[in-house]
C-alpha atoms as a PDB file:
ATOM      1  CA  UNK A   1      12.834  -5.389 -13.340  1.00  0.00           C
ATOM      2  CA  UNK A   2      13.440  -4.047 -16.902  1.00  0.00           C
ATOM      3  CA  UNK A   3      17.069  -3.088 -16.248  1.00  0.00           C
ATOM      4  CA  UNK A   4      18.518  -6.081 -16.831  1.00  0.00           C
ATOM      5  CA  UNK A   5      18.945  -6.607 -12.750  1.00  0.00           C
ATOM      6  CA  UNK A   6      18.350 -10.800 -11.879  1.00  0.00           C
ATOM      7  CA  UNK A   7      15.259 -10.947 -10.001  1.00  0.00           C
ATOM      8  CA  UNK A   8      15.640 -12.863  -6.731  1.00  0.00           C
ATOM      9  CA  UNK A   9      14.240 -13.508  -3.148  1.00  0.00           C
ATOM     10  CA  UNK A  10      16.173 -13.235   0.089  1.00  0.00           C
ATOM     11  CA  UNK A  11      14.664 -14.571   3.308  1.00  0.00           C
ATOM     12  CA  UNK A  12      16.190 -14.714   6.908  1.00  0.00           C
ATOM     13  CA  UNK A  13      15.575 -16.233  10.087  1.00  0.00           C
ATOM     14  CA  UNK A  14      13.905 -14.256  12.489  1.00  0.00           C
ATOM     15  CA  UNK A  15      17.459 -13.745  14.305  1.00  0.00           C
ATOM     16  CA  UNK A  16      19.228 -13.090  11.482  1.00  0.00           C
ATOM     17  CA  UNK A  17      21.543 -16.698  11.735  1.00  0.00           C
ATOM     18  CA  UNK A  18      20.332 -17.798   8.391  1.00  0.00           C
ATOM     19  CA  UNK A  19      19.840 -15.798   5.111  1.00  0.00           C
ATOM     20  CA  UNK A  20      19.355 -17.250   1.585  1.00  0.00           C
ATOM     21  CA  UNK A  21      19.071 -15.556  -1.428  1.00  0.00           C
ATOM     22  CA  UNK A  22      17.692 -17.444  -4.183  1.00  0.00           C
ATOM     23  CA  UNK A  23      16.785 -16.754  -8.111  1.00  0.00           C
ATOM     24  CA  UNK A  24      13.324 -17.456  -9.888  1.00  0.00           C
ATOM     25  CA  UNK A  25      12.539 -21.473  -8.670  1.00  0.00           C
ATOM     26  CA  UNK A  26      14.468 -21.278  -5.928  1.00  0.00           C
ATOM     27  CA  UNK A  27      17.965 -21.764  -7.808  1.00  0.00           C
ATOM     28  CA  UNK A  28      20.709 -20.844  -4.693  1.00  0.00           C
ATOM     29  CA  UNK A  29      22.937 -17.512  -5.365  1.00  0.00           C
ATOM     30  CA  UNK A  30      23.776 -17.335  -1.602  1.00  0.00           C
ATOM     31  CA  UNK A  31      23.281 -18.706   1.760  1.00  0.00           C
ATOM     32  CA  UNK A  32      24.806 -16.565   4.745  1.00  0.00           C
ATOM     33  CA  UNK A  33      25.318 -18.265   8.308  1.00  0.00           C
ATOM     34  CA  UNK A  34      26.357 -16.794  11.688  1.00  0.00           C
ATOM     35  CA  UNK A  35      28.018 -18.435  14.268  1.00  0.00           C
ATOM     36  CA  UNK A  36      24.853 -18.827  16.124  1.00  0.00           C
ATOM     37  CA  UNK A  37      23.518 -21.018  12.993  1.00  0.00           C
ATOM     38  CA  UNK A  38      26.375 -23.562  13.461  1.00  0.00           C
ATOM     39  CA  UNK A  39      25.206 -24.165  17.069  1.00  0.00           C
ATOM     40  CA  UNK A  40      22.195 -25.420  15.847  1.00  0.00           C
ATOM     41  CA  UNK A  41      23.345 -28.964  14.770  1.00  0.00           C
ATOM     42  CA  UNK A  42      23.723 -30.220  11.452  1.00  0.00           C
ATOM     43  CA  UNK A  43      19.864 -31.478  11.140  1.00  0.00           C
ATOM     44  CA  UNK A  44      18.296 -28.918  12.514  1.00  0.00           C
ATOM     45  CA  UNK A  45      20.498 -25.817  10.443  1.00  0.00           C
ATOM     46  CA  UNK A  46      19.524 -28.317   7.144  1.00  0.00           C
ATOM     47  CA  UNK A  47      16.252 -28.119   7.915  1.00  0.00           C
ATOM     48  CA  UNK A  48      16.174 -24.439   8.950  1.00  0.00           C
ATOM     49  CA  UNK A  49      17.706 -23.406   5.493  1.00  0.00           C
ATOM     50  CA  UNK A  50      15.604 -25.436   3.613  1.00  0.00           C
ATOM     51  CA  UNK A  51      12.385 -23.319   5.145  1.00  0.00           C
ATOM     52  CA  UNK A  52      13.952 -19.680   4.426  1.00  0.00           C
ATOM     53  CA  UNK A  53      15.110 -21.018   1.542  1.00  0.00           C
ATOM     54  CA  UNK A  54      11.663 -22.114   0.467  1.00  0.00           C
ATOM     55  CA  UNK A  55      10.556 -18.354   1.627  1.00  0.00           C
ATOM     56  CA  UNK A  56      12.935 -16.655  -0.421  1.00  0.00           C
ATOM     57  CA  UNK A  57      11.710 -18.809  -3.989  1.00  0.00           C
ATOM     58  CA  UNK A  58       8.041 -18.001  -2.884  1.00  0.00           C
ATOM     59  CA  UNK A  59       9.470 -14.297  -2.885  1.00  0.00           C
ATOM     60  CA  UNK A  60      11.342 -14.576  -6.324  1.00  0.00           C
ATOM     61  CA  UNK A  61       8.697 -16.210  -7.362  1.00  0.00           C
ATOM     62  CA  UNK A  62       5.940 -13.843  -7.201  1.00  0.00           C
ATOM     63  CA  UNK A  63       8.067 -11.005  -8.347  1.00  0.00           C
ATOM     64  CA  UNK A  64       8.774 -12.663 -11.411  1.00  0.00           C
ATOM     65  CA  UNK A  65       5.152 -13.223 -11.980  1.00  0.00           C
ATOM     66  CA  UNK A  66       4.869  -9.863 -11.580  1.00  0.00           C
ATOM     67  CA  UNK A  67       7.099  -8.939 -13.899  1.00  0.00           C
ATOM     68  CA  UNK A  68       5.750 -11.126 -16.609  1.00  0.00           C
ATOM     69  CA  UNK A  69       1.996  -9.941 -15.710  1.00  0.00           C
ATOM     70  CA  UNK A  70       3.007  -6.147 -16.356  1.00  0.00           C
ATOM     71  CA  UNK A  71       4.896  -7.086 -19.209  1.00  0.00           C
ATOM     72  CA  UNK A  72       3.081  -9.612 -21.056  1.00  0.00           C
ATOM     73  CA  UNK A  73      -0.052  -9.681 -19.126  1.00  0.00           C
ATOM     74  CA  UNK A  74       0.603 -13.574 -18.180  1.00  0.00           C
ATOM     75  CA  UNK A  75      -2.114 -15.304 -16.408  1.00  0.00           C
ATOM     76  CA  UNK A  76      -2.111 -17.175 -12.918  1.00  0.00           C
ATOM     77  CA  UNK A  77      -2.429 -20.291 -15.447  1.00  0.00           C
ATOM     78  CA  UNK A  78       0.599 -19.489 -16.846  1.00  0.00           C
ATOM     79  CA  UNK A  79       2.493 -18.584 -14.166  1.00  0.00           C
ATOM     80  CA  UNK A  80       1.630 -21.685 -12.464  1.00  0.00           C
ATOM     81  CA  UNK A  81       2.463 -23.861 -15.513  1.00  0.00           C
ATOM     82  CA  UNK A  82       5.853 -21.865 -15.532  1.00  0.00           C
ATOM     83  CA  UNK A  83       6.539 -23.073 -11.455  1.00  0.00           C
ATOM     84  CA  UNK A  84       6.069 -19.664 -10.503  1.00  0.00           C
ATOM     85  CA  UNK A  85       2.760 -20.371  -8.410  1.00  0.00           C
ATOM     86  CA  UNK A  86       3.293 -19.368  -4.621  1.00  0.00           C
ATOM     87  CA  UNK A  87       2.522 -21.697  -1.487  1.00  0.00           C
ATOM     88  CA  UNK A  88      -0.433 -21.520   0.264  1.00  0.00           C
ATOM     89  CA  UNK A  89       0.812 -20.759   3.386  1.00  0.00           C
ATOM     90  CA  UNK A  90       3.077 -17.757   1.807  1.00  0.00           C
ATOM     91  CA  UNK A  91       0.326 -15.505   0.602  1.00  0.00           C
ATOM     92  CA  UNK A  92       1.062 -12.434  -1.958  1.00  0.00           C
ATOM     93  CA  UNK A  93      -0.102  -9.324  -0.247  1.00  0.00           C
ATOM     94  CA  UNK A  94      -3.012  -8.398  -2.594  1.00  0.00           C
ATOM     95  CA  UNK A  95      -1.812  -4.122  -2.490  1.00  0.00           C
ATOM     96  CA  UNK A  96       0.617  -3.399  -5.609  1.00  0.00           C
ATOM     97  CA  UNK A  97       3.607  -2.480  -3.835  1.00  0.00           C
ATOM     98  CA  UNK A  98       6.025  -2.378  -6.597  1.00  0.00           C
ATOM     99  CA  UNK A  99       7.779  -4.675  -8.939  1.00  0.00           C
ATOM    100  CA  UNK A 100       9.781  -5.850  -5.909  1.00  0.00           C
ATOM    101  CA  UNK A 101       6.885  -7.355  -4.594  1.00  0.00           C
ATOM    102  CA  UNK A 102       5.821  -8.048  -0.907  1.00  0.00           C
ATOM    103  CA  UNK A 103       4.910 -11.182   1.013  1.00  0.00           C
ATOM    104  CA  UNK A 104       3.059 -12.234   4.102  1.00  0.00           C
ATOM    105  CA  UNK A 105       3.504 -14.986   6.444  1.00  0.00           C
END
């Protein structure tokens, strides 16, 4: 994360129809559909986006925070008051597995 590369998150749908990549707080840089996507009606892809979506910031998220914890030793306090706190239900894995850091559902 120290060579200048933008750190972001990139989440798909189990099948592979949706896939968003996002930057730190959930800015979009890309969403990818397949055809199968567009079947699913305009409400339902909406929704479906917004949740992967909401994956993929949760995963930019928490690598930024790790960045700025090995870098400047930020707290969780900080990282919370920066919006880069992570949902409940999208728990870091506690295991250091790199800067690219690794979620759960």
């Amino acid at each position: 994360m120290t060579d200048g590369t933008p750190i972001t998150g990139t989440a798909s749908t189990v099948d592979g129809a949706v896939t968003v990549e996002v930057g730190i707080g959930g800015g979009l840089r890309n969403v990818r559909l397949t055809r199968a996507a567009l079947h699913l009606g305009g409400p339902r892809l909406a929704a479906t986006i917004l949740e992967v979506a909401a994956r993929a910031t949760a995963l930019a998220n928490q690598r930024a925070g790790i960045a700025l914890r090995r870098t400047l030793g930020a707290s969780d306090e900080l990282l919370a008051g920066l919006g880069l706190s992570v949902p409940d239900d999208l728990v870091p894995v506690d295991e250091d597995f790199g800067e690219r850091g690794v979620m759960r559902r």
